[in-house]
N, C-alpha and C. Protein backbone atom coordinates (compact mmCIF):
# COMPACT_ATOMS: atom_id res chain seq x y z
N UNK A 1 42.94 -71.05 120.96
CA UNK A 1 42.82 -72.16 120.01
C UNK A 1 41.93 -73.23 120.60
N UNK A 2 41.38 -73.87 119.82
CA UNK A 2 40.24 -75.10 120.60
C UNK A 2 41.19 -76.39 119.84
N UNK A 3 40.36 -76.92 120.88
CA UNK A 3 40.91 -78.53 120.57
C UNK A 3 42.29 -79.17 121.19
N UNK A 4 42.08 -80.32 121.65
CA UNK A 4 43.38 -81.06 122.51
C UNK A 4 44.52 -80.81 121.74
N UNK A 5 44.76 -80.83 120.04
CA UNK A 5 45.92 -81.17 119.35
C UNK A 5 46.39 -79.78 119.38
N UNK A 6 45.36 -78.40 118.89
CA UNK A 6 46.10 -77.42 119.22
C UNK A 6 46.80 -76.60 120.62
N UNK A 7 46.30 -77.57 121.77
CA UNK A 7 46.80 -76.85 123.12
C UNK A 7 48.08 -77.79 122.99
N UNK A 8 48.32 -79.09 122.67
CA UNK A 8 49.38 -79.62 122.63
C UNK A 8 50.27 -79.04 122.26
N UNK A 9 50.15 -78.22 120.83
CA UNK A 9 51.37 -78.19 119.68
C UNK A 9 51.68 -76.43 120.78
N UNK A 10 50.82 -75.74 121.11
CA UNK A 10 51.12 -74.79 122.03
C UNK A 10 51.79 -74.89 123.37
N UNK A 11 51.89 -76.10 123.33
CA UNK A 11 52.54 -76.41 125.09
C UNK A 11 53.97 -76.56 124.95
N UNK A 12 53.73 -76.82 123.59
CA UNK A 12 55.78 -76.99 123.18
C UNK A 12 56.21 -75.80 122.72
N UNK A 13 55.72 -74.57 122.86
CA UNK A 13 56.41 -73.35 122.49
C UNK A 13 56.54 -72.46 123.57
N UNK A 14 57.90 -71.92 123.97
CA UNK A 14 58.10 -71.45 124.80
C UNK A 14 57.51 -69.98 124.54
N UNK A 15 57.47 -69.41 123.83
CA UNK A 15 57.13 -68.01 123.36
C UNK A 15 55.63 -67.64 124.02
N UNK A 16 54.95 -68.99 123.89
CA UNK A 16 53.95 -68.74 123.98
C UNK A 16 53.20 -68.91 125.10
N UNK A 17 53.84 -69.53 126.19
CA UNK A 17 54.10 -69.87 127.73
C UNK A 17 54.64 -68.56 128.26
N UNK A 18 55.70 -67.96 127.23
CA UNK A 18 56.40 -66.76 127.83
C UNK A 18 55.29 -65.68 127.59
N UNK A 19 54.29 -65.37 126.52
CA UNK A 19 53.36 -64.65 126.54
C UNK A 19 52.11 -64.52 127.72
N UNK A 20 51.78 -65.75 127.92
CA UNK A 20 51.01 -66.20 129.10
C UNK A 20 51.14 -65.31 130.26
N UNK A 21 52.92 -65.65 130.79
CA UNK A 21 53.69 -64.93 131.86
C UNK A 21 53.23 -63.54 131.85
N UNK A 22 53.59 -63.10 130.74
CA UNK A 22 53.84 -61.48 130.60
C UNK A 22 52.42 -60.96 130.87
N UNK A 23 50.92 -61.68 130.30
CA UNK A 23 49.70 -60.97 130.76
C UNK A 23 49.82 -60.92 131.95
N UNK A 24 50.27 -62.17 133.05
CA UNK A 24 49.84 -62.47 133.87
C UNK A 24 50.37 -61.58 134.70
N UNK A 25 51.93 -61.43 134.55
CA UNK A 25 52.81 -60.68 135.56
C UNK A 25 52.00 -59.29 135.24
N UNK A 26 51.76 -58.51 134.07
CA UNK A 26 51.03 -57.30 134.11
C UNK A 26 49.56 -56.98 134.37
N UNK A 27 49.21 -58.60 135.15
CA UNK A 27 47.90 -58.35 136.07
C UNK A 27 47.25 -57.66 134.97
N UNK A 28 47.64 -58.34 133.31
CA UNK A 28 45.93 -58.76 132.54
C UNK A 28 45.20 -59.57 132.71
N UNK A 29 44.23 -59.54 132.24
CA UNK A 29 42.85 -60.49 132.39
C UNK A 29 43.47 -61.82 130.86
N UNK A 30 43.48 -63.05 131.51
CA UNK A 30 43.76 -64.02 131.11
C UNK A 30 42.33 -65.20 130.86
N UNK A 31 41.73 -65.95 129.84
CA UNK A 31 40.36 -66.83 129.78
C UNK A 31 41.19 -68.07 128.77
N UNK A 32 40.50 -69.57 129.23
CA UNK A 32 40.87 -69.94 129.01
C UNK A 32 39.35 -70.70 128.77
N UNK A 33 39.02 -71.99 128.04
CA UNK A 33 38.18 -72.76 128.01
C UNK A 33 38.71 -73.92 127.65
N UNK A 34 37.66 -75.22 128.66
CA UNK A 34 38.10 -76.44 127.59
C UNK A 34 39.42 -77.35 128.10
N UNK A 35 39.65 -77.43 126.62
CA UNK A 35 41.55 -77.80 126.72
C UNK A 35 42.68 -76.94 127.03
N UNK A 36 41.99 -75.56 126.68
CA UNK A 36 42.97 -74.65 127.02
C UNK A 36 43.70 -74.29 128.18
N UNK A 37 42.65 -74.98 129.31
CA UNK A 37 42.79 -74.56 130.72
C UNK A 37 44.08 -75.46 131.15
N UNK A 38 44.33 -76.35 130.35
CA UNK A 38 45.91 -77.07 130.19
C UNK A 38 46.99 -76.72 130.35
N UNK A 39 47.11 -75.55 129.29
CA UNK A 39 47.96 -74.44 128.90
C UNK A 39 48.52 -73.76 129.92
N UNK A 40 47.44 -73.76 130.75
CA UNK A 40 47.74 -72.54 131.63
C UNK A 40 48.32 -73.03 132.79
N UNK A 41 48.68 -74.14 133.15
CA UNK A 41 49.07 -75.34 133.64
C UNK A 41 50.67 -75.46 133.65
N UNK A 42 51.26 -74.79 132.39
CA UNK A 42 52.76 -75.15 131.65
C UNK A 42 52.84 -73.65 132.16
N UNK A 43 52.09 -72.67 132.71
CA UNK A 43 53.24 -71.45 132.87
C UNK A 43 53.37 -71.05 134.44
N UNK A 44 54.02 -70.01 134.64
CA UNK A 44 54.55 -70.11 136.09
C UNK A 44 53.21 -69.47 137.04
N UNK A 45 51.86 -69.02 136.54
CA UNK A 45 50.71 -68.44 137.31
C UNK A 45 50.72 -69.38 138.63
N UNK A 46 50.50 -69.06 140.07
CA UNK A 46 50.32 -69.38 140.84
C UNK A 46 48.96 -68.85 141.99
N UNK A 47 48.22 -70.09 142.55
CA UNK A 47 47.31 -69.25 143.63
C UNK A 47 45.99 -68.52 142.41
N UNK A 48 45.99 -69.36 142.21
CA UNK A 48 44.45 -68.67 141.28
C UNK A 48 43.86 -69.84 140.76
N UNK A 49 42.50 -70.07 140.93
CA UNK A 49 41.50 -71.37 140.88
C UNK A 49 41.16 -71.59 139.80
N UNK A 50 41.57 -72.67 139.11
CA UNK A 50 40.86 -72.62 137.84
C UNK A 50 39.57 -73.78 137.70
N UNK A 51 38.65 -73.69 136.93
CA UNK A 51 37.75 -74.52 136.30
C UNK A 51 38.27 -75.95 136.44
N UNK A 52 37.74 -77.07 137.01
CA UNK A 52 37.89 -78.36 136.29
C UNK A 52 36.88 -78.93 136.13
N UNK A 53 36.59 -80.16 136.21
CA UNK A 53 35.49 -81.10 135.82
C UNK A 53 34.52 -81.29 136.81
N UNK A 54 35.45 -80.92 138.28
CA UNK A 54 34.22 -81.38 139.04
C UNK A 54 33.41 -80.24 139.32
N UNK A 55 33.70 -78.82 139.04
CA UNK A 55 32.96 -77.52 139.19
C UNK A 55 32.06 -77.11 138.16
N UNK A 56 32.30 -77.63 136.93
CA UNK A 56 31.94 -77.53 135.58
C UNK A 56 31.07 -75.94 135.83
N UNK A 57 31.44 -75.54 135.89
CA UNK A 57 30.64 -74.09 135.87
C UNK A 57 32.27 -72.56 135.56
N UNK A 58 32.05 -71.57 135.20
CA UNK A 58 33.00 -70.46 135.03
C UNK A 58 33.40 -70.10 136.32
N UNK A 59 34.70 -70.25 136.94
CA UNK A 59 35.52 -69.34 137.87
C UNK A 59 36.40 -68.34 136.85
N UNK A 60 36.27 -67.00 137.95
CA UNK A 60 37.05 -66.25 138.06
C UNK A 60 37.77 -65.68 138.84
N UNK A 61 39.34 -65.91 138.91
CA UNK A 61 39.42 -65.66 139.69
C UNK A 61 40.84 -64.94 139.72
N UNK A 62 41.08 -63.38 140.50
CA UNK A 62 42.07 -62.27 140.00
C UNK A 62 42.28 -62.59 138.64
N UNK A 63 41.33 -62.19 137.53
CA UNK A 63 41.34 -61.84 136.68
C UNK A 63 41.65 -62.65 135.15
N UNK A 64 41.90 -64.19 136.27
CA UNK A 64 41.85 -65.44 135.09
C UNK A 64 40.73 -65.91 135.06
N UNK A 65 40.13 -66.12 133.82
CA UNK A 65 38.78 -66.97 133.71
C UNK A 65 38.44 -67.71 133.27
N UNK A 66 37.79 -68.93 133.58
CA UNK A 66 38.30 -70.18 133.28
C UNK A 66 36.62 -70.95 133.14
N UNK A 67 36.81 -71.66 132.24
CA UNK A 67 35.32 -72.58 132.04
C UNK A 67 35.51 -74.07 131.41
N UNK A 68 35.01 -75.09 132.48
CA UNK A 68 35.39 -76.08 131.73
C UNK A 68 34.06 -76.79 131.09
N UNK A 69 33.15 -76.70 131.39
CA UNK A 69 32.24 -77.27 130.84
C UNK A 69 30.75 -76.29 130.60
N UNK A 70 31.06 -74.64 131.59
CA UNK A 70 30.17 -73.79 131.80
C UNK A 70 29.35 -73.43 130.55
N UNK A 71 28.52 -72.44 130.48
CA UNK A 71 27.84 -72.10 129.10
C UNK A 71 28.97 -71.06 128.80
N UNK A 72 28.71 -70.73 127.64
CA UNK A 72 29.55 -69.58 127.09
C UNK A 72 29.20 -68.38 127.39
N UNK A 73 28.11 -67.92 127.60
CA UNK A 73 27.93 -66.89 127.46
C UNK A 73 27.86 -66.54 129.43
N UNK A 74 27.82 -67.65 130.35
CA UNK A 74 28.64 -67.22 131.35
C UNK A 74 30.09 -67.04 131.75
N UNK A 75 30.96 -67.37 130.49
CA UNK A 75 32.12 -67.46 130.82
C UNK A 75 32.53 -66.11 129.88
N UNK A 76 31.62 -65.69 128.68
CA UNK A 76 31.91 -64.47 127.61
C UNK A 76 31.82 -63.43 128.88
N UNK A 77 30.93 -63.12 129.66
CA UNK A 77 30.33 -61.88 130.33
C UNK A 77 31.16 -61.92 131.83
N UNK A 78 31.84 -63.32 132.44
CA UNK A 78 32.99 -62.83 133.31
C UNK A 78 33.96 -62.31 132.52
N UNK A 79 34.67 -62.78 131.42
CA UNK A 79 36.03 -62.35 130.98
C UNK A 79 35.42 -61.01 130.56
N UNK A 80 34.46 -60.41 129.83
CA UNK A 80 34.36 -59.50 129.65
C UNK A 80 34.56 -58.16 130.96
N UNK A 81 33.73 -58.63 131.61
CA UNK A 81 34.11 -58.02 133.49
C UNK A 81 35.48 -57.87 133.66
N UNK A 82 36.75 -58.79 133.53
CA UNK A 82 37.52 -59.05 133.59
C UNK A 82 38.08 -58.35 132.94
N UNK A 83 37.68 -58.23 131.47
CA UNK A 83 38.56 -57.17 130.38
C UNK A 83 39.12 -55.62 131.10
N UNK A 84 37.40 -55.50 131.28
CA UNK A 84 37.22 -54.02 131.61
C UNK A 84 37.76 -53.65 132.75
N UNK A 85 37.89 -54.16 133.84
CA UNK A 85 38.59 -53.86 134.56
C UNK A 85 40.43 -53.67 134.43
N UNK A 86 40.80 -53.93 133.08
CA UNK A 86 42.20 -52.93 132.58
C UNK A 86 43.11 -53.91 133.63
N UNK A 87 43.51 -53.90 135.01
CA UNK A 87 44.16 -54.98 135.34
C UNK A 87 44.11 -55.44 136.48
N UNK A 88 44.59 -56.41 137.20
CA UNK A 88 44.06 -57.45 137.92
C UNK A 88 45.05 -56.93 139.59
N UNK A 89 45.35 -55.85 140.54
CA UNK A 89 46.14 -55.48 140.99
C UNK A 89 45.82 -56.39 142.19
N UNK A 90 44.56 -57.27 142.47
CA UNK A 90 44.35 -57.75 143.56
C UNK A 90 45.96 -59.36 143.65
N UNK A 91 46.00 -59.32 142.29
CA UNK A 91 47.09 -60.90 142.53
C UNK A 91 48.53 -60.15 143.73
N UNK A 92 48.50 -61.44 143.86
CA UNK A 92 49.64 -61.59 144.89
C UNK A 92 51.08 -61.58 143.84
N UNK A 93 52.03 -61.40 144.74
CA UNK A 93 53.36 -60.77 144.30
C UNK A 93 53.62 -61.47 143.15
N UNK A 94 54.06 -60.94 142.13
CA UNK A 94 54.31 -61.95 140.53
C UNK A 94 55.79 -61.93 140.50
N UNK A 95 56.77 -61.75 141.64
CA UNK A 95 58.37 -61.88 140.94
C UNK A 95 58.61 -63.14 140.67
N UNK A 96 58.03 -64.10 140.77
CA UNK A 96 58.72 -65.76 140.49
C UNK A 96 58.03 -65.84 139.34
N UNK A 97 57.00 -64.90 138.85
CA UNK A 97 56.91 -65.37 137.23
C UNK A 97 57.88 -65.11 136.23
N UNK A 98 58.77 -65.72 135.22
CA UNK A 98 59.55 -65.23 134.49
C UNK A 98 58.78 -64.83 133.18
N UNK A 99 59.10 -63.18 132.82
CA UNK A 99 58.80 -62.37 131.84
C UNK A 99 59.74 -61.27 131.41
């Protein structure tokens, strides 16, 4: 979803924090842009770098991808990388994520 009001009204649903978890713990490929990178903030992911303001360019990193100010089409062609690679086995131990 884009925009500050829709990452808000998403930050108050647990379902959807709990969805977050579940890519993450199954070491899917997770992208976020923007405001979204907020989001990702409210769930239990740990140890993985995300995008902020002062990098303004696309990290990726085990399989989250993150852009806060980058072009799109460098941040379309990591997550895509990201896709394809099916799942992310390099993350470190996920039992403290709840899913």
């Amino acid at each position: 979803p884009g925009g500050q009001k829709s990452v808000d009204s998403l930050k108050k649903h647990g379902y959807v924090i709990n969805f977050i978890n579940q890519a993450f713990k199954h070491y899917k490929a997770i992208g976020a842009t923007s405001e979204a990178i907020k989001l990702l903030s409210k769930t239990n992911i740990e140890n993985i770098d995300f995008d902020d303001l002062k990098k303004k360019g696309t990290v990726s990193d085990k399989g989250v991808v993150t852009s806060q100010l980058g072009s799109t089409s460098e941040f379309n062609e990591a997550f895509i990388a990201a896709i394809a690679q099916h799942r992310h086995w390099i993350r470190e131990k996920t039992e403290n994520v709840p899913a």
